[in-house]
C-alpha atoms as a PDB file:
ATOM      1  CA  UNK A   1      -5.861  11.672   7.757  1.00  0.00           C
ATOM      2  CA  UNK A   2      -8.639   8.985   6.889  1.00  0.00           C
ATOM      3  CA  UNK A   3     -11.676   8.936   4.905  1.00  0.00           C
ATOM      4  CA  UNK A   4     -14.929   7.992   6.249  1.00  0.00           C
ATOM      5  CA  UNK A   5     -16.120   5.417   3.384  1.00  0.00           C
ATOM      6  CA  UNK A   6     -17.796   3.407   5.696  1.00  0.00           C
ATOM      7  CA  UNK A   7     -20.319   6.402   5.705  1.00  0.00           C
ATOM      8  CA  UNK A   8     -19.957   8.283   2.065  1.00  0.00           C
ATOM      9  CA  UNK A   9     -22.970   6.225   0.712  1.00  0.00           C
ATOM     10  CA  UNK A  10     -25.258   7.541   3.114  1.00  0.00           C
ATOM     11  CA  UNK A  11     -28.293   9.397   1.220  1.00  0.00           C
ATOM     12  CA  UNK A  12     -29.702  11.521   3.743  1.00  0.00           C
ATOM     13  CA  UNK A  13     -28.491  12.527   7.676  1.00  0.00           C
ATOM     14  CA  UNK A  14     -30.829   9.963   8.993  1.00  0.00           C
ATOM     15  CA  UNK A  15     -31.227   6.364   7.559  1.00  0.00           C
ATOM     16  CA  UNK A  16     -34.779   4.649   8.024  1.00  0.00           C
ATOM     17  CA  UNK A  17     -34.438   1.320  10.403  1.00  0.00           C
ATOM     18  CA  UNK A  18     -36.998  -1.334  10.518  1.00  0.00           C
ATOM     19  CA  UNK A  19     -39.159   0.233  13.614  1.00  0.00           C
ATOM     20  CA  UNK A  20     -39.154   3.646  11.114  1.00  0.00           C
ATOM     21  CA  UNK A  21     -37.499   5.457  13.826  1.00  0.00           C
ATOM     22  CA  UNK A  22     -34.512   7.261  12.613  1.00  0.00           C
ATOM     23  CA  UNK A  23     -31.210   6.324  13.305  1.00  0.00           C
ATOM     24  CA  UNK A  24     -28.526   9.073  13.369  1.00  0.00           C
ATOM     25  CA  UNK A  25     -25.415   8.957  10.883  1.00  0.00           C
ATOM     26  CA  UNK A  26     -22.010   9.987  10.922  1.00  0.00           C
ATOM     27  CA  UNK A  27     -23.047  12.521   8.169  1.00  0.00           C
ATOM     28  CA  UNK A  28     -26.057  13.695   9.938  1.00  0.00           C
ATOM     29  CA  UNK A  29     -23.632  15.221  12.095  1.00  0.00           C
ATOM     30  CA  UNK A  30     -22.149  17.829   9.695  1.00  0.00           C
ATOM     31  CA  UNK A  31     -25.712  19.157   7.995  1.00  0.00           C
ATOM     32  CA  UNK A  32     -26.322  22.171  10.606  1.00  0.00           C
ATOM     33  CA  UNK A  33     -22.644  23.551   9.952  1.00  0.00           C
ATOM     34  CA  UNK A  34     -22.227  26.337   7.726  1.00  0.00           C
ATOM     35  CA  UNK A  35     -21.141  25.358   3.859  1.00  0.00           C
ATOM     36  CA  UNK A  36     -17.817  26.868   3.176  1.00  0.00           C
ATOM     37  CA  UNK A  37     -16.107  26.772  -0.206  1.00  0.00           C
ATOM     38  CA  UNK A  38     -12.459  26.837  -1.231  1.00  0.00           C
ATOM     39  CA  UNK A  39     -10.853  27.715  -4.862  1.00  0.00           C
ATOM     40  CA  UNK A  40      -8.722  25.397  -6.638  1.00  0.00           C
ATOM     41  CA  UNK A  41      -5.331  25.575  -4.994  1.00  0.00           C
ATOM     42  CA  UNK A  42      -6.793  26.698  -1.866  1.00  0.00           C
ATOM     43  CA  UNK A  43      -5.307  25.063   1.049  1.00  0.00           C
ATOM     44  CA  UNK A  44      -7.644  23.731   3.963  1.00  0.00           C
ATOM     45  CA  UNK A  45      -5.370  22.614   6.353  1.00  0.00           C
ATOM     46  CA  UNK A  46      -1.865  22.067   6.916  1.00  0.00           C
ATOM     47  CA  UNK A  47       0.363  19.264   7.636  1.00  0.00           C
ATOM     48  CA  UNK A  48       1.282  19.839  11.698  1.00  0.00           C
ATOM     49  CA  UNK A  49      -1.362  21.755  12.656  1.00  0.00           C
ATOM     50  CA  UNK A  50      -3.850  21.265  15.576  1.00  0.00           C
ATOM     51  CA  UNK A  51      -6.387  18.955  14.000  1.00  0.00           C
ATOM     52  CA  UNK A  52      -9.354  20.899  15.453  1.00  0.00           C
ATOM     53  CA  UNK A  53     -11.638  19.981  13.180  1.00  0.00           C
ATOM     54  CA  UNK A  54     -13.362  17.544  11.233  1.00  0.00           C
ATOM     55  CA  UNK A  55     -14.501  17.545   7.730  1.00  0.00           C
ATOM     56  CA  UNK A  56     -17.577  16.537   5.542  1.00  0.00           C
ATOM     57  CA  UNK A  57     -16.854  17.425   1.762  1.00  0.00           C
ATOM     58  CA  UNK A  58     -20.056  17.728   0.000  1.00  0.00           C
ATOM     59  CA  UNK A  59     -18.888  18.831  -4.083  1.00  0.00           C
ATOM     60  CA  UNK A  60     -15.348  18.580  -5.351  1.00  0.00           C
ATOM     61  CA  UNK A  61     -12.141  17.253  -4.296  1.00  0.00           C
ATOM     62  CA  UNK A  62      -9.530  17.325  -1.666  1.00  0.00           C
ATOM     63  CA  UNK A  63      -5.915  15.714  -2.344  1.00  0.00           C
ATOM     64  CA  UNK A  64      -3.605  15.234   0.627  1.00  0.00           C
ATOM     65  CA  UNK A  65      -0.085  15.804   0.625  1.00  0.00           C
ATOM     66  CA  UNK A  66       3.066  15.575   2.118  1.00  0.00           C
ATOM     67  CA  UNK A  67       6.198  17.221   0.841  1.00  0.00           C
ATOM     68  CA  UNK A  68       9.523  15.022   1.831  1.00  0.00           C
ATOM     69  CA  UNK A  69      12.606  15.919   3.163  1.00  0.00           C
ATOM     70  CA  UNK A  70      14.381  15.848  -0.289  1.00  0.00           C
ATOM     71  CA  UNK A  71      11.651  18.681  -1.587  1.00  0.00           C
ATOM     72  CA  UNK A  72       9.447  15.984  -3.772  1.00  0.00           C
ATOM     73  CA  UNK A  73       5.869  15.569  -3.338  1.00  0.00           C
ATOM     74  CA  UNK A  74       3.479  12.512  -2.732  1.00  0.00           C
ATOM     75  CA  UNK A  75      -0.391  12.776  -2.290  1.00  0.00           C
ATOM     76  CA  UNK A  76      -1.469  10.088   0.161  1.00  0.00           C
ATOM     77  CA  UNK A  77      -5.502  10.531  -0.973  1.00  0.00           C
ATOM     78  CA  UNK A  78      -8.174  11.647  -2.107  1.00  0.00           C
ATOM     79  CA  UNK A  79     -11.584  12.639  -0.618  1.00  0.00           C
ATOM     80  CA  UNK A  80     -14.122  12.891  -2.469  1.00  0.00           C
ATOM     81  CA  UNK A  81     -17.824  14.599  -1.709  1.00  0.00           C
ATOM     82  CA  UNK A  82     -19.845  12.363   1.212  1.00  0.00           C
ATOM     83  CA  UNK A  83     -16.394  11.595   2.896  1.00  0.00           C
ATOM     84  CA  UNK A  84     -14.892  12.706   5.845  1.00  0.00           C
ATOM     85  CA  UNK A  85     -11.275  13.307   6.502  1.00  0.00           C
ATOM     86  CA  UNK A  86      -9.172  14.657  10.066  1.00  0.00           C
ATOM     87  CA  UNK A  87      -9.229  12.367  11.924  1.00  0.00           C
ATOM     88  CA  UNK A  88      -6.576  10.344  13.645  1.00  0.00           C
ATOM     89  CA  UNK A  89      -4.895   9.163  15.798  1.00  0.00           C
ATOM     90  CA  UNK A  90      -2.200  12.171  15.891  1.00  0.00           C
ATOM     91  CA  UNK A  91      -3.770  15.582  17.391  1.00  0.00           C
ATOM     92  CA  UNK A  92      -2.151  17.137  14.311  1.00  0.00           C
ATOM     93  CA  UNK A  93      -2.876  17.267  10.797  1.00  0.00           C
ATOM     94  CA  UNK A  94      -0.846  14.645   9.245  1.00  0.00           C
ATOM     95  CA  UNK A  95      -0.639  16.222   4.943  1.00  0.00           C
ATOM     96  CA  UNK A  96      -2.109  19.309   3.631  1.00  0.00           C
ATOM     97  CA  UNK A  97      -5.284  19.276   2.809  1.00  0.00           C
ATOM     98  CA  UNK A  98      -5.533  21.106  -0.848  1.00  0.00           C
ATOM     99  CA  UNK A  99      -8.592  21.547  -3.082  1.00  0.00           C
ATOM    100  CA  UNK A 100      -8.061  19.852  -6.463  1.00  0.00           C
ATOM    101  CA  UNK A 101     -11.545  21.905  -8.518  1.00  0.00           C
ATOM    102  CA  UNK A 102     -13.426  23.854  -6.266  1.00  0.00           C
ATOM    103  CA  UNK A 103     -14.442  22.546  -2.845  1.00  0.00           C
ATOM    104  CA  UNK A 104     -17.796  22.887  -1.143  1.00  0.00           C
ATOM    105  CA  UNK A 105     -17.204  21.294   2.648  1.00  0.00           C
ATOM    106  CA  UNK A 106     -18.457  21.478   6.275  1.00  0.00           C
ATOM    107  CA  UNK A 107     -16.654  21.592   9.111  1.00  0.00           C
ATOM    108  CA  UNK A 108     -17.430  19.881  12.995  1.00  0.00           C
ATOM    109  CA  UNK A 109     -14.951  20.796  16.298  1.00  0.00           C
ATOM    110  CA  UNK A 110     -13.317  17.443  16.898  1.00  0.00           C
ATOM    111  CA  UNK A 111     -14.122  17.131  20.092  1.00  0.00           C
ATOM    112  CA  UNK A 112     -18.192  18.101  19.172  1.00  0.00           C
ATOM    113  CA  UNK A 113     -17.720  15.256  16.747  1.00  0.00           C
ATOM    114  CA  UNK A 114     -15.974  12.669  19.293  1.00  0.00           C
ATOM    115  CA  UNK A 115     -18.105  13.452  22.047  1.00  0.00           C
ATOM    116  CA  UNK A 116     -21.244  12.644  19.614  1.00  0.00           C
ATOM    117  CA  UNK A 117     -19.886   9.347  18.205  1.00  0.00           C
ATOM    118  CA  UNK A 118     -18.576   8.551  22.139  1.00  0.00           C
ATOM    119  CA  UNK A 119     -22.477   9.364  23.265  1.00  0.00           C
ATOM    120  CA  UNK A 120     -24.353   7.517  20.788  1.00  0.00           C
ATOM    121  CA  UNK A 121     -25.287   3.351  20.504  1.00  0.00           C
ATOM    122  CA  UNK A 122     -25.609   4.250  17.247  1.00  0.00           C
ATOM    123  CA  UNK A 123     -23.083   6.269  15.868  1.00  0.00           C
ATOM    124  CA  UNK A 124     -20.493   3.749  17.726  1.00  0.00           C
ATOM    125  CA  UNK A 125     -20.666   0.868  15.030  1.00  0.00           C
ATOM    126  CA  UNK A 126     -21.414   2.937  12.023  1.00  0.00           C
ATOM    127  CA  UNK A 127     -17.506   4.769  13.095  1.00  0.00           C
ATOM    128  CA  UNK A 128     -16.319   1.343  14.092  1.00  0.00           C
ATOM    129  CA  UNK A 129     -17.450   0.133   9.926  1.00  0.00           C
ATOM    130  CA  UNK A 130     -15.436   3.201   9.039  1.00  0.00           C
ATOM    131  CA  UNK A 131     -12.126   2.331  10.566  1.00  0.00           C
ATOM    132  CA  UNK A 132     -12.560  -1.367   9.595  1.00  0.00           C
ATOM    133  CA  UNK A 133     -13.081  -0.493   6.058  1.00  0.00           C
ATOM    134  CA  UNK A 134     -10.124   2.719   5.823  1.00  0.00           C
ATOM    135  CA  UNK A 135      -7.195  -0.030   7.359  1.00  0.00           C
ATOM    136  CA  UNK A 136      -8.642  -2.416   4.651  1.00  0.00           C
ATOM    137  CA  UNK A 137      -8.033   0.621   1.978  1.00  0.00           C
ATOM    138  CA  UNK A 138      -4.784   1.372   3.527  1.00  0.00           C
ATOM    139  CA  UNK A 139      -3.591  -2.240   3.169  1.00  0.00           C
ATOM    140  CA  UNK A 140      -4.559  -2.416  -0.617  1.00  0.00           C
ATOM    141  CA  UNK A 141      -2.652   1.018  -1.625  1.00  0.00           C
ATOM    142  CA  UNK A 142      -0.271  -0.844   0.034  1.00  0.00           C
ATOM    143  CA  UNK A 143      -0.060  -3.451  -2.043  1.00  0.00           C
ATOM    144  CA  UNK A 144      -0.630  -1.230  -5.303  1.00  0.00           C
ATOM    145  CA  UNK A 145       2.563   0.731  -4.374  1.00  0.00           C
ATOM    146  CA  UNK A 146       4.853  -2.286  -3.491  1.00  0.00           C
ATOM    147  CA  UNK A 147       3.597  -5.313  -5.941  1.00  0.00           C
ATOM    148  CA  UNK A 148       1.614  -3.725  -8.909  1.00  0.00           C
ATOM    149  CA  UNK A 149       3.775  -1.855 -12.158  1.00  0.00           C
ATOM    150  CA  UNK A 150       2.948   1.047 -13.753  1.00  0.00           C
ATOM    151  CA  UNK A 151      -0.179   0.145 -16.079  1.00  0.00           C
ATOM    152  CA  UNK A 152      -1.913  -2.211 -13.325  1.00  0.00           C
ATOM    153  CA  UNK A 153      -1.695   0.907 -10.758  1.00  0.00           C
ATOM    154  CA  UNK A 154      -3.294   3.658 -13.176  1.00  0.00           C
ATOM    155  CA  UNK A 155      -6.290   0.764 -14.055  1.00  0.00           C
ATOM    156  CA  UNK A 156      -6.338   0.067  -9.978  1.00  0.00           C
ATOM    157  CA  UNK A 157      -7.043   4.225  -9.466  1.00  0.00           C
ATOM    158  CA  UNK A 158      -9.915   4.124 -12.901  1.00  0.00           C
ATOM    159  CA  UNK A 159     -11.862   1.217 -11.113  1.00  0.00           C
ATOM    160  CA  UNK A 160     -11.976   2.916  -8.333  1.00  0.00           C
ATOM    161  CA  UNK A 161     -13.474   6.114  -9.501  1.00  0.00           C
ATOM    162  CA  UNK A 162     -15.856   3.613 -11.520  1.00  0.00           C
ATOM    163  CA  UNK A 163     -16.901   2.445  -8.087  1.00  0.00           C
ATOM    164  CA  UNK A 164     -16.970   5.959  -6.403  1.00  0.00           C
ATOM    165  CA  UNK A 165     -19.365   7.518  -9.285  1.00  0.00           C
ATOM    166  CA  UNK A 166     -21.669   4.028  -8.665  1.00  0.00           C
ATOM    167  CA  UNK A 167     -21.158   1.385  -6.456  1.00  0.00           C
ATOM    168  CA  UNK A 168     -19.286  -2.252  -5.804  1.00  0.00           C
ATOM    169  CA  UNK A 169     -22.673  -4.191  -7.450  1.00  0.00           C
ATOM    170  CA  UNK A 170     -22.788  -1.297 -10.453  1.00  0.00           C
ATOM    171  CA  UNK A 171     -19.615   0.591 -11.055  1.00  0.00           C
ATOM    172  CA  UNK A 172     -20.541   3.312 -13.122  1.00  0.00           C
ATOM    173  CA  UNK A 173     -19.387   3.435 -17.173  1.00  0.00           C
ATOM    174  CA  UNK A 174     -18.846   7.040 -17.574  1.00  0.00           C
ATOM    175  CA  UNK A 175     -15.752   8.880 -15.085  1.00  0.00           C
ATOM    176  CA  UNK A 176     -14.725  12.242 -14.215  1.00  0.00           C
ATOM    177  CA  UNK A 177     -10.983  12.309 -13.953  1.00  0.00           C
ATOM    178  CA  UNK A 178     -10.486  15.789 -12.359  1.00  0.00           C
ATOM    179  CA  UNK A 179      -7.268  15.578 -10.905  1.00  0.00           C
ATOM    180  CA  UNK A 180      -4.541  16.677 -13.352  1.00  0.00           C
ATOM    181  CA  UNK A 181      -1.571  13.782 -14.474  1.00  0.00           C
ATOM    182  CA  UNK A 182       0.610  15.040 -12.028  1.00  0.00           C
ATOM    183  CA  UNK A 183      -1.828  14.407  -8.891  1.00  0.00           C
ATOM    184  CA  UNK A 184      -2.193  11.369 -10.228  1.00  0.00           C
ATOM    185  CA  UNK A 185       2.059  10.750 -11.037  1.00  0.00           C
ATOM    186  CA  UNK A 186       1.948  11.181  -7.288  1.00  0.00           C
ATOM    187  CA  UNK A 187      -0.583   9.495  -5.815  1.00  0.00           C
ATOM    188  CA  UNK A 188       0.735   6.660  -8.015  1.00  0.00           C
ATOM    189  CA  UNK A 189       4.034   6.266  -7.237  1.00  0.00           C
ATOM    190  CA  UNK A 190       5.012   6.988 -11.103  1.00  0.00           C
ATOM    191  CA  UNK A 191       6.328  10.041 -13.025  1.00  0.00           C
ATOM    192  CA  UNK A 192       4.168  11.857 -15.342  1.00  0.00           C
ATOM    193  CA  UNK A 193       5.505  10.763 -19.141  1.00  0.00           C
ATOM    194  CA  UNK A 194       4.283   6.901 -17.286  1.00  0.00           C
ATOM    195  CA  UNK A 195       1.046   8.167 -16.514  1.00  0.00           C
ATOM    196  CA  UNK A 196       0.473  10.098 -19.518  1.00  0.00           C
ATOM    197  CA  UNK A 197       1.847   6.990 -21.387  1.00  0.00           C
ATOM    198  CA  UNK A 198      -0.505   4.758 -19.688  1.00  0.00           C
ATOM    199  CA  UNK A 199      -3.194   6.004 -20.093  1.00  0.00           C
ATOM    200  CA  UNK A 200      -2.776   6.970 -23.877  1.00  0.00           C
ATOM    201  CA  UNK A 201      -1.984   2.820 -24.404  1.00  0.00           C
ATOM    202  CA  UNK A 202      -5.124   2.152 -22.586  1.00  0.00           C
ATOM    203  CA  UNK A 203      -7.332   4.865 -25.259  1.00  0.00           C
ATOM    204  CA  UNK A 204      -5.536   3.278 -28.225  1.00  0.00           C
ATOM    205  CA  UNK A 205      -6.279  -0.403 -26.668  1.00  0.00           C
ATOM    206  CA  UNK A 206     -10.129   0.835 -26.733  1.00  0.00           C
ATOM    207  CA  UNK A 207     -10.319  -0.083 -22.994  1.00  0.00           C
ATOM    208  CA  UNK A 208     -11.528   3.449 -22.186  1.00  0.00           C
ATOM    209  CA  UNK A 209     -12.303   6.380 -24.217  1.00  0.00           C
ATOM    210  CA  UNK A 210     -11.831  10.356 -23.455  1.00  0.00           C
ATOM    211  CA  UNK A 211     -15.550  11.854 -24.034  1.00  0.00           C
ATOM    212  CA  UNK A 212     -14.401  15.500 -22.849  1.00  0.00           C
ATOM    213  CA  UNK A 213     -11.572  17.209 -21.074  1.00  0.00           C
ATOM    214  CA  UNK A 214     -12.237  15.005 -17.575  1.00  0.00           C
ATOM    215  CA  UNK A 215     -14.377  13.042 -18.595  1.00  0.00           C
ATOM    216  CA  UNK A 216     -13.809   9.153 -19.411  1.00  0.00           C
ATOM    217  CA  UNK A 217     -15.985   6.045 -21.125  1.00  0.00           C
ATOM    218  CA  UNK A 218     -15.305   2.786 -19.701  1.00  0.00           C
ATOM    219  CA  UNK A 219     -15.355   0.893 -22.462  1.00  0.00           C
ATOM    220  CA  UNK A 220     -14.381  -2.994 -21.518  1.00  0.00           C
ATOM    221  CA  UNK A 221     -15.060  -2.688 -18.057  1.00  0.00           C
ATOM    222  CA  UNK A 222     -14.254  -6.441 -17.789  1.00  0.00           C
ATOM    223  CA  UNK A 223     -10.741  -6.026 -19.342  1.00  0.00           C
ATOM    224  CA  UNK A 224      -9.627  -2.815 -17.349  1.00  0.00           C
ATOM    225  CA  UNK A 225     -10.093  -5.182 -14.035  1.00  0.00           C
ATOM    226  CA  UNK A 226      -8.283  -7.663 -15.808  1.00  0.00           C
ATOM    227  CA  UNK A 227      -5.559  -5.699 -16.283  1.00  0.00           C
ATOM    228  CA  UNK A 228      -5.837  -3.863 -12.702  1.00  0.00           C
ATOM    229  CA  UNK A 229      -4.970  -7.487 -11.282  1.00  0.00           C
ATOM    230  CA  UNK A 230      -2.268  -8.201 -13.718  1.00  0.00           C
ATOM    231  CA  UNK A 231      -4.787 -11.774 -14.893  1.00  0.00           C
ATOM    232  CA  UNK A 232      -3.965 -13.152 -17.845  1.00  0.00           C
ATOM    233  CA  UNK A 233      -7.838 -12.529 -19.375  1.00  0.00           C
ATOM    234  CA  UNK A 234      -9.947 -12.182 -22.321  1.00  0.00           C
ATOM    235  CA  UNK A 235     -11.107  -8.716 -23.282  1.00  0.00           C
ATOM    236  CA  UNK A 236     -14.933  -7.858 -23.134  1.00  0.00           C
ATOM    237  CA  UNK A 237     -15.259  -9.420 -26.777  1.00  0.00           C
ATOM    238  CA  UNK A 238     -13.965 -12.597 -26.302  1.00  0.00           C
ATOM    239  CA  UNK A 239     -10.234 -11.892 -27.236  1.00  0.00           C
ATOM    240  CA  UNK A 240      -7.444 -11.852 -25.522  1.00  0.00           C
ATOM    241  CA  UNK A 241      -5.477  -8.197 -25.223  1.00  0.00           C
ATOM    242  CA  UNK A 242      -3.893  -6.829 -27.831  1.00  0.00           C
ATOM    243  CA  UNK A 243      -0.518  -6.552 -26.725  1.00  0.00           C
ATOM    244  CA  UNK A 244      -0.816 -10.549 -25.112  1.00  0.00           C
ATOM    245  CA  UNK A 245      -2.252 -11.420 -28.978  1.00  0.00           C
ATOM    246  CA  UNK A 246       1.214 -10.301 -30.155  1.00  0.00           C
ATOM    247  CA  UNK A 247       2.919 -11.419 -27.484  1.00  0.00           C
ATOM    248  CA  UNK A 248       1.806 -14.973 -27.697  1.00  0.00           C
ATOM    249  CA  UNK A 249       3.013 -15.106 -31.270  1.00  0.00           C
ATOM    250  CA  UNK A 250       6.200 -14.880 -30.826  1.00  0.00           C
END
C-alpha cells in the first residue's frame, strides 16, 4: 500500500491557481463519498484481498501490517488523516489495514479513482508528485531499518510526527504519540523493553517531555535531529549531550 503525501497538505478539494479557476485535487476526489468510521482494532482491509478501493482517512490512524511466515508481526506504515492508502501496483491488498484510535475515512472504487486521475491534465502531475515523493519515503525507511540503531530510529519516527502535526519549514513542538510501544517495536524494527528504554533515556535527557498520556513536548528540537542522524552535535543550549559529555571524559 502507499500513502498519498504528495497530496495530505491539501486544505480544501480544490486549490486556487493564478487565473482563480479551480484546479481539482487528488482529495477533492473523496469529499462526495459517504464518511465511515471504524473502532480501534477494527480491521479495514485485509492483506490478499481485491484492492477495490481506495482510501482518504480524514481523523485517526491506520497501521499496516503483515504477519510473517514464522507468526511475528511487522507494521510497514502508518496513514495518517489527509492521506490516501490502496493503491499499487498489485490488484490485491498488500498488509491489513487496522485502525490504531478510532478511524473516520472515505472510500473511492479504484477504478472511479484511476479513471479520474487517467482523465484529468490536472490530477496527472499532482499523482505523479505522489509517487515521486512515497519511493523517496520508501528509500529512507530503508535506510532507517538497515544503517540507523535503536535510539537514532525512535528520534527518526518523533521528527516525523513533528513534521506531520506542522510542516518541513515549522515542525510542530507539541506531538500526539497514539500508537501504543508495541506498534511502534514493530514499525521500528526493535523489541518493546528498546523502545520503552529509548524513549525513557530521551525524557530523562530533557530532549522531549510527556505532557499527557499521548501527548509529547519537543523540547530541544535541534538535538532530537541531531541525534536522528547519529551527528556528533551540540544540544539546543550550547552543550554537547549528556551521555557524549561523559563520554568524552574518559
Amino acid at each position: 500500500m502507499l500513502v498519498a503525501n504528495a497530496v495530505s497538505r491539501q486544505p480544501s478539494r480544490f486549490a486556487v491557481i493564478a487565473n482563480d479557476r479551480p484546479q481539482p485535487s487528488l482529495l477533492g476526489l473523496f469529499s462526495q463519498q459517504p464518511l465511515e468510521t471504524f473502532e480501534r482494532g477494527a480491521t479495514i482491509c485485509r492483506e490478499g484481498d481485491p484492492a477495490t478501493h481506495v482510501f482518504k482517512i480524514v481523523s485517526g490512524i491506520l497501521r499496516v501490517v503483515k504477519v510473517l511466515g514464522d507468526g511475528s508481526r511487522v507494521i510497514t506504515g502508518f496513514f495518517y488523516p489527509g492521506e490516501i492508502f490502496g493503491i499499487s501496483a498489485s490488484e490485491y491488498y498488500l498488509g491489513d489495514a487496522e485502525a490504531v484510535c478510532e478511524v473516520k475515512l472515505r472510500r473511492l472504487g479504484r477504478n472511479r479513482f484511476r479513471q479520474a486521475v487517467d482523465g484529468s491534465e490536472a490530477l496527472r502531475p499532482q499523482f505523479v508528485d505522489w509517487l515521486c515523493r512515497e519511493m523517496a519515503s520508501a528509500q529512507a525507511r530503508t535506510v532507517l531499518l538497515a544503517r540507523k540503531n535503536a535510539e537514532e530510529r525512535v528520534c527518526d519516527l518523533l521528527l516525523a510526527l513533528t513534521r506531520r502535526a506542522g510542516n518541513e519549514a515549522e515542525p510542530a513542538h507539541v506531538i500526539e504519540i497514539p500508537m501504543s510501544r508495541v506498534d511502534m517495536a514493530d514499525y521500528l524494527g526493535l523489541t518493546i523493553e528498546t523502545v520503552s528504554r529509548t524513549m525513557t533515556s530521551l525524557i530523562n535527557r530533557g530532549v522531549i517531555r510527556a505532557i499527557a498520556r499521548y501527548r509529547f513536548a519537543i523540547c530541544q528540537p535541534a538535538l532530537l535531529r541531531s541525534l536522528a542522524e547519529g551527528i556528533d552535535a551540540y544540544d539546543d543550549r550550547g552543550r554537547a549531550p549528556l551521555d557524549r559529555r561523559v563520554g568524552r571524559s574518559h
